[in-house]
Protein backbone atom coordinates (compact mmCIF):
# COMPACT_ATOMS: atom_id res chain seq x y z
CA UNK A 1 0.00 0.00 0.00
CA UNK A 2 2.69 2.50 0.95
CA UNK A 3 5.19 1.58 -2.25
CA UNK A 4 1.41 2.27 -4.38
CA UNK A 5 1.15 5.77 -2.30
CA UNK A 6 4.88 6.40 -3.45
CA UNK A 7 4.91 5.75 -6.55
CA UNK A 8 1.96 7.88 -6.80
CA UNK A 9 4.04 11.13 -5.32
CA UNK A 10 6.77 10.44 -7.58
CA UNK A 11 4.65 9.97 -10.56
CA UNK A 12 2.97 13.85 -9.04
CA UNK A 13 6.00 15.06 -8.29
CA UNK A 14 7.79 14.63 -11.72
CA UNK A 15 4.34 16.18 -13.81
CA UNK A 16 4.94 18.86 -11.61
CA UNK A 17 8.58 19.11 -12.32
CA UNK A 18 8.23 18.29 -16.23
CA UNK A 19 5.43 21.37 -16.46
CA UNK A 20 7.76 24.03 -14.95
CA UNK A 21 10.50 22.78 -16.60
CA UNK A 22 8.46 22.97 -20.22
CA UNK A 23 7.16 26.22 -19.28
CA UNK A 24 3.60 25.38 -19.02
CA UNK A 25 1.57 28.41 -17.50
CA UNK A 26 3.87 30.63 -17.84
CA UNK A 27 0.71 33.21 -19.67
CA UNK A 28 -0.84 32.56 -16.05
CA UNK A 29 1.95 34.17 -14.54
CA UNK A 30 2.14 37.38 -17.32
CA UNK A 31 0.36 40.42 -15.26
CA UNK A 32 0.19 44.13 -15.71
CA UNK A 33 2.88 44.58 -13.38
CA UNK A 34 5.52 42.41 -14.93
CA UNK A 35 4.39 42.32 -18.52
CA UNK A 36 7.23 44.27 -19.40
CA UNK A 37 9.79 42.76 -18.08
CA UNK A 38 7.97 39.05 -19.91
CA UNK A 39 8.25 41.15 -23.20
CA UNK A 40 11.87 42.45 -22.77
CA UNK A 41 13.07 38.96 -21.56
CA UNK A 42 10.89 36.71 -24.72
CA UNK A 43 13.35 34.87 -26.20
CA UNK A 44 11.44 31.30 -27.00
CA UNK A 45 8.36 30.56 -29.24
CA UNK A 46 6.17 29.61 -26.36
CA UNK A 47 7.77 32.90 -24.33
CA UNK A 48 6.18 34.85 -27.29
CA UNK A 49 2.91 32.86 -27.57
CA UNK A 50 2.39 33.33 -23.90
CA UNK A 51 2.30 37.37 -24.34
CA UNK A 52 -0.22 36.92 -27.28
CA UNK A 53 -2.30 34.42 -25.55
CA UNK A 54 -2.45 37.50 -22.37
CA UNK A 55 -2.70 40.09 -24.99
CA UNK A 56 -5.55 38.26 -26.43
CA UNK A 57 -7.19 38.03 -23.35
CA UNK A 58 -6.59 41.70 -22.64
CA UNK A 59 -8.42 42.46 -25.53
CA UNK A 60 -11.49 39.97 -24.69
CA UNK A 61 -11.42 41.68 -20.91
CA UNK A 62 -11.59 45.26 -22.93
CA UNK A 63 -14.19 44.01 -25.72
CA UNK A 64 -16.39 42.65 -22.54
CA UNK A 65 -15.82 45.74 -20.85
CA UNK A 66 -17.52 48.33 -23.68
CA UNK A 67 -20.51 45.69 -24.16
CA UNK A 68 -21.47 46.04 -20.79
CA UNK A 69 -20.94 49.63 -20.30
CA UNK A 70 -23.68 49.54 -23.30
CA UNK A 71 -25.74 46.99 -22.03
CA UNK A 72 -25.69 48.55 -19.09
CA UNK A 73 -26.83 51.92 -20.31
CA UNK A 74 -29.65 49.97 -22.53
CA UNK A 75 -31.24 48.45 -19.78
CA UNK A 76 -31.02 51.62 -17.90
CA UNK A 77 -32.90 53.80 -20.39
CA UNK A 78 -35.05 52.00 -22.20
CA UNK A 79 -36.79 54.03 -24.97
CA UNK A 80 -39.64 55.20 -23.37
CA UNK A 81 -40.62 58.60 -25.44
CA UNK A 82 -39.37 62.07 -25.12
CA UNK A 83 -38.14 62.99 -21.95
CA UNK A 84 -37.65 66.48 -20.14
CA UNK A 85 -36.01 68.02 -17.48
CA UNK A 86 -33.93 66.55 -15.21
CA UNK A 87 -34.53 63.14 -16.13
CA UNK A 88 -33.04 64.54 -19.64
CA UNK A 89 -30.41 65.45 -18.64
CA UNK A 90 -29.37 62.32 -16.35
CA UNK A 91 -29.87 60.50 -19.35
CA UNK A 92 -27.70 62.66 -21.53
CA UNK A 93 -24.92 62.51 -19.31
CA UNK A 94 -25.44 58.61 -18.90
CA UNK A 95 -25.19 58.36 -22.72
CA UNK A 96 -22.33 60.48 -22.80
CA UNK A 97 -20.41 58.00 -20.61
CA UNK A 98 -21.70 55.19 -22.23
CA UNK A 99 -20.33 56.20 -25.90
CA UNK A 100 -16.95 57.56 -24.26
CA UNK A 101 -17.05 53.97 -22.21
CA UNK A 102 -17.12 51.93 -25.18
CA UNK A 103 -15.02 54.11 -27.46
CA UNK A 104 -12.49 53.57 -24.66
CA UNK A 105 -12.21 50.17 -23.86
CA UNK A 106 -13.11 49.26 -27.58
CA UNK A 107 -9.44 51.21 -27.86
CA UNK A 108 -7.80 49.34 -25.69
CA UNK A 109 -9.21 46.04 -27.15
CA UNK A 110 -8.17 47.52 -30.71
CA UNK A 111 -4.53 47.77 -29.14
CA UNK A 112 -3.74 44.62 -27.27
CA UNK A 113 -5.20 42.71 -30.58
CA UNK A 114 -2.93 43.98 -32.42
CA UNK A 115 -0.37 43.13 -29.52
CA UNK A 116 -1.42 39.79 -29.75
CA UNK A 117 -1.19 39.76 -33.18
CA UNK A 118 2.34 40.71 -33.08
CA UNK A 119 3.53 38.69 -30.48
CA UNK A 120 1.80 35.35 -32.06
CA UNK A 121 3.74 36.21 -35.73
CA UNK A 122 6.84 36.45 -33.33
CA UNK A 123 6.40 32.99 -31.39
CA UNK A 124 5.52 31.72 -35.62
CA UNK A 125 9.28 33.40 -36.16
CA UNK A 126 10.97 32.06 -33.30
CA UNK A 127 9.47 28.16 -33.65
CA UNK A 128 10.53 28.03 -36.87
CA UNK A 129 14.07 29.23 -36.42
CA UNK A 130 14.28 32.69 -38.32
């Protein structure tokens, strides 16, 4: 029973050691505090995939971001006829966020796509030894 429990540990403890080693979650460990440093120190295919694959997801977060800042605003204000007052003018300033909401983050997405795009023609480069 105990040489079955061992063997087990071993078997866990090399996976563990064989994924480190390989690199494996190293896009887990890319943040906004140390992508910089991950960019300036790429050197591998994977190293270069790993930025696109958290540039990619930048972009997604961003994306996500401006459709809810509009969904938000849609379920909000639901066209209900002409409006006057104060109740306008919430509403106007509510839009006004909304549209500079969306045509910010929809920026940002913009950006880190074409980060990702960059970085994944880059980790293509570097796997294929040019």
């Amino acid at each position: 029973m105990l040489r079955g429990r061992l063997s087990l540990l071993a078997l866990i403890v090399a996976s563990v050691a064989v994924a480190a080693w390989s690199g494996v979650g190293m896009a887990d460990d890319i943040t906004p505090e140390n992508v910089g440093t991950m960019a300036m120190n790429a050197k591998t295919a994977q190293d270069y995939q790993s930025l696109a694959n958290y540039y990619d997801a930048q972009a997604k977060a961003a994306k996500q971001r401006a459709d809810d800042a509009k969904a938000q605003y849609d379920a909000i204000h639901a066209a209900k006829g002409k409006r006057t007052g104060s109740d306008e003018e919430v509403i106007t300033t509510q839009r006004i966020f909304m549209k500079r909401a969306v045509a910010h983050y929809g920026a940002i997405a913009e950006q880190d796509s074409k980060l990702a795009e960059m970085y994944n023609k880059l980790a293509k480069s570097a796997g294929s030894g040019k």
